[in-house]
Protein backbone atom coordinates (compact mmCIF):
# COMPACT_ATOMS: atom_id res chain seq x y z
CA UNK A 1 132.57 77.89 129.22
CA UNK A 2 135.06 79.15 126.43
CA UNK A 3 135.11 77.63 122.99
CA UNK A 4 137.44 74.58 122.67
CA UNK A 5 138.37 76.57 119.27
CA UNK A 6 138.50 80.04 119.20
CA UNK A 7 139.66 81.33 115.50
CA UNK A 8 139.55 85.25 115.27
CA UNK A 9 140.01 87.80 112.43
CA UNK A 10 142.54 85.02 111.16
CA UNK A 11 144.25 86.73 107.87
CA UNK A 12 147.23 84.90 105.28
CA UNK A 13 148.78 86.31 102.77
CA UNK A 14 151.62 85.22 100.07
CA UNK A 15 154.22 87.28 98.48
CA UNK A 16 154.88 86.80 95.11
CA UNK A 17 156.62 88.23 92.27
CA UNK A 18 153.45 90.58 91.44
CA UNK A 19 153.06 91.44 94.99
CA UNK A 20 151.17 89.91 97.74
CA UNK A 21 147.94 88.23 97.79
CA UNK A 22 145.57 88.25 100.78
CA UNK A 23 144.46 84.35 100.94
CA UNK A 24 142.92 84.37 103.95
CA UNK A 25 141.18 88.08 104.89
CA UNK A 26 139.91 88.51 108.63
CA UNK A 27 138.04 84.53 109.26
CA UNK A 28 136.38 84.02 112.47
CA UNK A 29 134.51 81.64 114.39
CA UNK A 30 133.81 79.54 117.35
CA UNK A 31 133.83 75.56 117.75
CA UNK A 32 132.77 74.08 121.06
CA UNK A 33 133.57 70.49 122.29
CA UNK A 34 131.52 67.78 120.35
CA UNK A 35 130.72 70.44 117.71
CA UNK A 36 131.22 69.89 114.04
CA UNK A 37 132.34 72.45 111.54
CA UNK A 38 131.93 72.26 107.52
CA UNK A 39 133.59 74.56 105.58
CA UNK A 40 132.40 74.66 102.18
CA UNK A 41 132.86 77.36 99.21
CA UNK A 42 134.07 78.07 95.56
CA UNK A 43 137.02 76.54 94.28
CA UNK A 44 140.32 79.05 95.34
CA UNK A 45 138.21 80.71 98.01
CA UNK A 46 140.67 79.93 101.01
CA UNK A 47 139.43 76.61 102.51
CA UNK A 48 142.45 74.81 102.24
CA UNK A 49 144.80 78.04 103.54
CA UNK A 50 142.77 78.58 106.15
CA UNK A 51 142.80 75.09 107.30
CA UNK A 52 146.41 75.05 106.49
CA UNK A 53 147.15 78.20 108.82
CA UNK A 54 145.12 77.51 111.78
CA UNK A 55 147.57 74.39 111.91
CA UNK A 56 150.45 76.28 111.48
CA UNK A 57 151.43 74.23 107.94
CA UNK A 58 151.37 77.14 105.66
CA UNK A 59 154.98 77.35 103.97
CA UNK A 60 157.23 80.35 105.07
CA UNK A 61 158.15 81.72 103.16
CA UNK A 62 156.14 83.19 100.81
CA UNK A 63 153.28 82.86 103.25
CA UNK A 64 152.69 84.10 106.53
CA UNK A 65 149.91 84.31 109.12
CA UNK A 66 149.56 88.56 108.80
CA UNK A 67 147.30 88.73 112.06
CA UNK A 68 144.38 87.27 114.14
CA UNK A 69 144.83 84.17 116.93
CA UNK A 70 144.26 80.76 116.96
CA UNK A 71 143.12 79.96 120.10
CA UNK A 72 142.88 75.64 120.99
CA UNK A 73 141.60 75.19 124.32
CA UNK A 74 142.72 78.57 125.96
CA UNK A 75 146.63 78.53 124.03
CA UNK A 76 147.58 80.73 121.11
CA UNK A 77 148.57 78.39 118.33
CA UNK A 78 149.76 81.28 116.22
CA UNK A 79 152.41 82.27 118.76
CA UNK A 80 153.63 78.44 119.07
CA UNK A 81 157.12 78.31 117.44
């Protein structure tokens, strides 16, 4: 049975005046059904962005999702408009 979500090679980045910064560099993982996820780490590691991306809430600009897939039960939330 596939994942429920499926987040691969997932990668954010921001431009900014002193070029851009990779927020988010190549996260990946696997949640099934009834599964819990923690996502812990250092203060301005990505937590939030990540988060933030997989649900599509990351401002545009100066950020955009630069590659990987977001897949929630089978569909591509990356590719959702």
């Amino acid at each position: 049975m596939a994942p429920m979500l499926s987040v691969r090679d997932l990668k954010t980045e921001f431009v900014t005046q002193d070029g851009i910064v990779h927020a988010v560099n190549g996260i990946s993982f696997d949640l099934d059904e009834g599964e819990t996820l923690g996502i812990v780490g250092e203060s301005g590691c990505g937590k939030s962005v990540s988060m933030l991306s997989m649900m599509g809430l990351i401002p545009q600009p100066p950020g955009r999702i630069a590659g990987g897939s977001v897949e929630f039960q089978g569909r591509d939330l990356t590719k959702l408009s």
